[in-house]
C-alpha atoms as a PDB file:
ATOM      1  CA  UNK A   1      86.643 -38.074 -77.199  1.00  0.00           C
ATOM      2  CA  UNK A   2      87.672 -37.042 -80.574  1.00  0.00           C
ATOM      3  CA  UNK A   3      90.162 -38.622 -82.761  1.00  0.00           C
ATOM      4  CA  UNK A   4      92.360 -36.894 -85.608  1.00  0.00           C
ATOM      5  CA  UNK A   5      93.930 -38.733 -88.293  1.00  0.00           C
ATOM      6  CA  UNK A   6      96.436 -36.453 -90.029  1.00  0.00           C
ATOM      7  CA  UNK A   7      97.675 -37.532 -93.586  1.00  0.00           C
ATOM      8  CA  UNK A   8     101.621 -35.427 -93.935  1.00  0.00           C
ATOM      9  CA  UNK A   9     104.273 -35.924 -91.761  1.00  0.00           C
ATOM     10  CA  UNK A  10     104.592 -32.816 -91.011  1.00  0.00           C
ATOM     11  CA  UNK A  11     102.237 -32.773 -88.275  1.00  0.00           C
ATOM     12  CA  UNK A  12     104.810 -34.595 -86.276  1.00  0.00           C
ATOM     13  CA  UNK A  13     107.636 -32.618 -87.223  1.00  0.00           C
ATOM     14  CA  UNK A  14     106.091 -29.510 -86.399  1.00  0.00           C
ATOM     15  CA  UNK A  15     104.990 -30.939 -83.158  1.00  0.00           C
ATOM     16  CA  UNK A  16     108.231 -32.426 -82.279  1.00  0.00           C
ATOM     17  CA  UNK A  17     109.900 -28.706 -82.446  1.00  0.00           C
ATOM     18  CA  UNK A  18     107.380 -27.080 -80.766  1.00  0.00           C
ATOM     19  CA  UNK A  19     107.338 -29.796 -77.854  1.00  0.00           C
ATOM     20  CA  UNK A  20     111.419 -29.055 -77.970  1.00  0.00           C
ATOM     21  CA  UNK A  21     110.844 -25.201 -77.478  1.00  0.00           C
ATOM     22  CA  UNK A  22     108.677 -25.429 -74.905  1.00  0.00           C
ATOM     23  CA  UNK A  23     110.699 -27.793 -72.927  1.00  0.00           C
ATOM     24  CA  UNK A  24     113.464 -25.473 -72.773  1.00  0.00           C
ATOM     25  CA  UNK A  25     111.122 -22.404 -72.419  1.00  0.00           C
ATOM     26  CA  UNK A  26     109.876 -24.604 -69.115  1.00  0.00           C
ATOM     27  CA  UNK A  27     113.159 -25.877 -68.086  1.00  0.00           C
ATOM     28  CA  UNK A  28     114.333 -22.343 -68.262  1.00  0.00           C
ATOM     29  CA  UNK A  29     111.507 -20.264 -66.585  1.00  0.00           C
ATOM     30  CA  UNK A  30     111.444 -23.050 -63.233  1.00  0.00           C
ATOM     31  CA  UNK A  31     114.139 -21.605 -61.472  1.00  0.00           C
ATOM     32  CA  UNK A  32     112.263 -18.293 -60.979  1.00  0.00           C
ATOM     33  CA  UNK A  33     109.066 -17.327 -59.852  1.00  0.00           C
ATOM     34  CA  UNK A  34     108.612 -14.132 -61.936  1.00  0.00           C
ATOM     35  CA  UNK A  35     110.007 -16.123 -64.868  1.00  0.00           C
ATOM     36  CA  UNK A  36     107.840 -18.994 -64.182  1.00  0.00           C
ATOM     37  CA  UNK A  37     104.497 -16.539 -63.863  1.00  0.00           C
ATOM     38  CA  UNK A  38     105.475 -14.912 -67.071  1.00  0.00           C
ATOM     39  CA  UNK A  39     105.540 -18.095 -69.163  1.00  0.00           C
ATOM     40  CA  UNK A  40     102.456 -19.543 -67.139  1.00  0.00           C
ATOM     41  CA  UNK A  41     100.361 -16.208 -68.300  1.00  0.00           C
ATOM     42  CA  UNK A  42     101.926 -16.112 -71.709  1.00  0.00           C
ATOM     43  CA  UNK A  43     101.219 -19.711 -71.763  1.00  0.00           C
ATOM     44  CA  UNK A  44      97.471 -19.305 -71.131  1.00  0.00           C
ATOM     45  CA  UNK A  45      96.944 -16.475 -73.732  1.00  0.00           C
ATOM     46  CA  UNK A  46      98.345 -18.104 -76.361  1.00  0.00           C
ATOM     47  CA  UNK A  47      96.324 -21.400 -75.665  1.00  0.00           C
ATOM     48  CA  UNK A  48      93.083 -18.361 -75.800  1.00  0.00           C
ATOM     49  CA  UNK A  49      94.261 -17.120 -78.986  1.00  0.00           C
ATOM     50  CA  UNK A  50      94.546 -20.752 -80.734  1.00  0.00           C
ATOM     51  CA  UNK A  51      90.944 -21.710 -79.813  1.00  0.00           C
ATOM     52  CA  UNK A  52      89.586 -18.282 -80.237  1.00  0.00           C
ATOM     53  CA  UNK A  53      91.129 -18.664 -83.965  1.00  0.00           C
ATOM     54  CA  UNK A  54      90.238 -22.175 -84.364  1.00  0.00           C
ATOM     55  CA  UNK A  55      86.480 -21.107 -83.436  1.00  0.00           C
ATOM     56  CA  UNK A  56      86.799 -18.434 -86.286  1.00  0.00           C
ATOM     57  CA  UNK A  57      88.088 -21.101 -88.476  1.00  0.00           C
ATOM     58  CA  UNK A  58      85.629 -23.362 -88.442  1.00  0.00           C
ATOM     59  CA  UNK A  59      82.311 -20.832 -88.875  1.00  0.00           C
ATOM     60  CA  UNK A  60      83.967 -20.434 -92.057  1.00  0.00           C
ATOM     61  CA  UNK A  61      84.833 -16.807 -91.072  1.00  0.00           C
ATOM     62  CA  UNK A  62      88.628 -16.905 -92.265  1.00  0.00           C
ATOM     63  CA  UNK A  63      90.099 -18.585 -95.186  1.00  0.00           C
ATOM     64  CA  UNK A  64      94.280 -18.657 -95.368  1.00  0.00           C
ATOM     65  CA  UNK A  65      94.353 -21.032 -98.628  1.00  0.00           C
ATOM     66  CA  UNK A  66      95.894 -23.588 -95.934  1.00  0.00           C
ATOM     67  CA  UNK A  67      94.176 -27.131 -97.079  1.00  0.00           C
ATOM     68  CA  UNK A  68      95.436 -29.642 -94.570  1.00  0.00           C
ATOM     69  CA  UNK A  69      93.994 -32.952 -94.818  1.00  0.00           C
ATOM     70  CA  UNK A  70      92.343 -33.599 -91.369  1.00  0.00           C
ATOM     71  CA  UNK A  71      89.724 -35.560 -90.487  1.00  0.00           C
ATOM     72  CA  UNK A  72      87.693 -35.853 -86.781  1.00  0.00           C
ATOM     73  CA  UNK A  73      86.441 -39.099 -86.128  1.00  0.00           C
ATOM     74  CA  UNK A  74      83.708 -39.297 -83.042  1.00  0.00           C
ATOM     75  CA  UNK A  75      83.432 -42.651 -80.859  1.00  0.00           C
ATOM     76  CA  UNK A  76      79.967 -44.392 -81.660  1.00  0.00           C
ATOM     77  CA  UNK A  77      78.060 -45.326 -78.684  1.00  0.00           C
ATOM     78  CA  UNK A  78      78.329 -49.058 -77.447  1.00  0.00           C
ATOM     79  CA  UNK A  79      75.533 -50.766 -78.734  1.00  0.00           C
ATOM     80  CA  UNK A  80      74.515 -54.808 -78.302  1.00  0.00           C
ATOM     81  CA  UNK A  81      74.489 -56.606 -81.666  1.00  0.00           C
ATOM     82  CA  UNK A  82      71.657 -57.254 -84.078  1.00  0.00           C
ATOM     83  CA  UNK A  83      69.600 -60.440 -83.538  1.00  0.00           C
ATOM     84  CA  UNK A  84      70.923 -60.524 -79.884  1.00  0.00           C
ATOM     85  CA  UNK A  85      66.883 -61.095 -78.494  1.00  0.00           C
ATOM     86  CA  UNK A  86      68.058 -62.628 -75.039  1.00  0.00           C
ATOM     87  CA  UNK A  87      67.555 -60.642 -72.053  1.00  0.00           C
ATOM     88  CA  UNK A  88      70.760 -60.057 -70.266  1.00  0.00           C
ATOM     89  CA  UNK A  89      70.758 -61.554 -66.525  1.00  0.00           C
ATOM     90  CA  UNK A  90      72.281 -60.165 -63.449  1.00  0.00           C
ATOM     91  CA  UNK A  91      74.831 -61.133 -61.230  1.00  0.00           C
ATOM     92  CA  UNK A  92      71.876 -62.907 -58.711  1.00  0.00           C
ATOM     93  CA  UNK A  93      70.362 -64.559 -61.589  1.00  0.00           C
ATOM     94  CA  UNK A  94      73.161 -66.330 -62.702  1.00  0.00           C
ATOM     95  CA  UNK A  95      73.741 -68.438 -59.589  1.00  0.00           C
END
């Protein structure tokens, strides 16, 4: 799991409208089944096009002059502590 930490707020304003749009665009497009397979398929090729372009984007392929300040922060693996030289008993050997 990957964590992003963005620095500007508007990150969240940008998501906030989008989330808005899409509501409606959902809300709308539910009481039909053409509608609704229209905005499911439009849906999915848009979601192509963003990772397709954010694959671009990061081998450094295009460069829009766009510097947002985002960093990706990976979980570190659960490790036992330093010194710790006990072995660890099991549920049996407790008792």
């Amino acid at each position: 799991m990957e964590i992003y930490d963005f620095y500007d707020n508007s990150f969240i304003l940008r998501r906030t409208r989008l989330f808005q749009l899409a509501s409606s665009l959902i809300e709308s497009a539910t009481y039909s089944k053409e509608d609704s397979k229209i905005v499911k398929d439009n849906l999915c090729d848009l979601l192509q096009r963003i990772k397709l372009r954010d694959i671009i984007v990061s081998c450094g392929s295009i460069n829009d002059g766009n510097n947002t300040k985002e960093q990706v922060y990976s979980e570190q693996p659960a490790v036992r502590e330093k010194g710790c030289g006990k072995r660890l008993k099991g549920g049996k050997e407790k008792a």
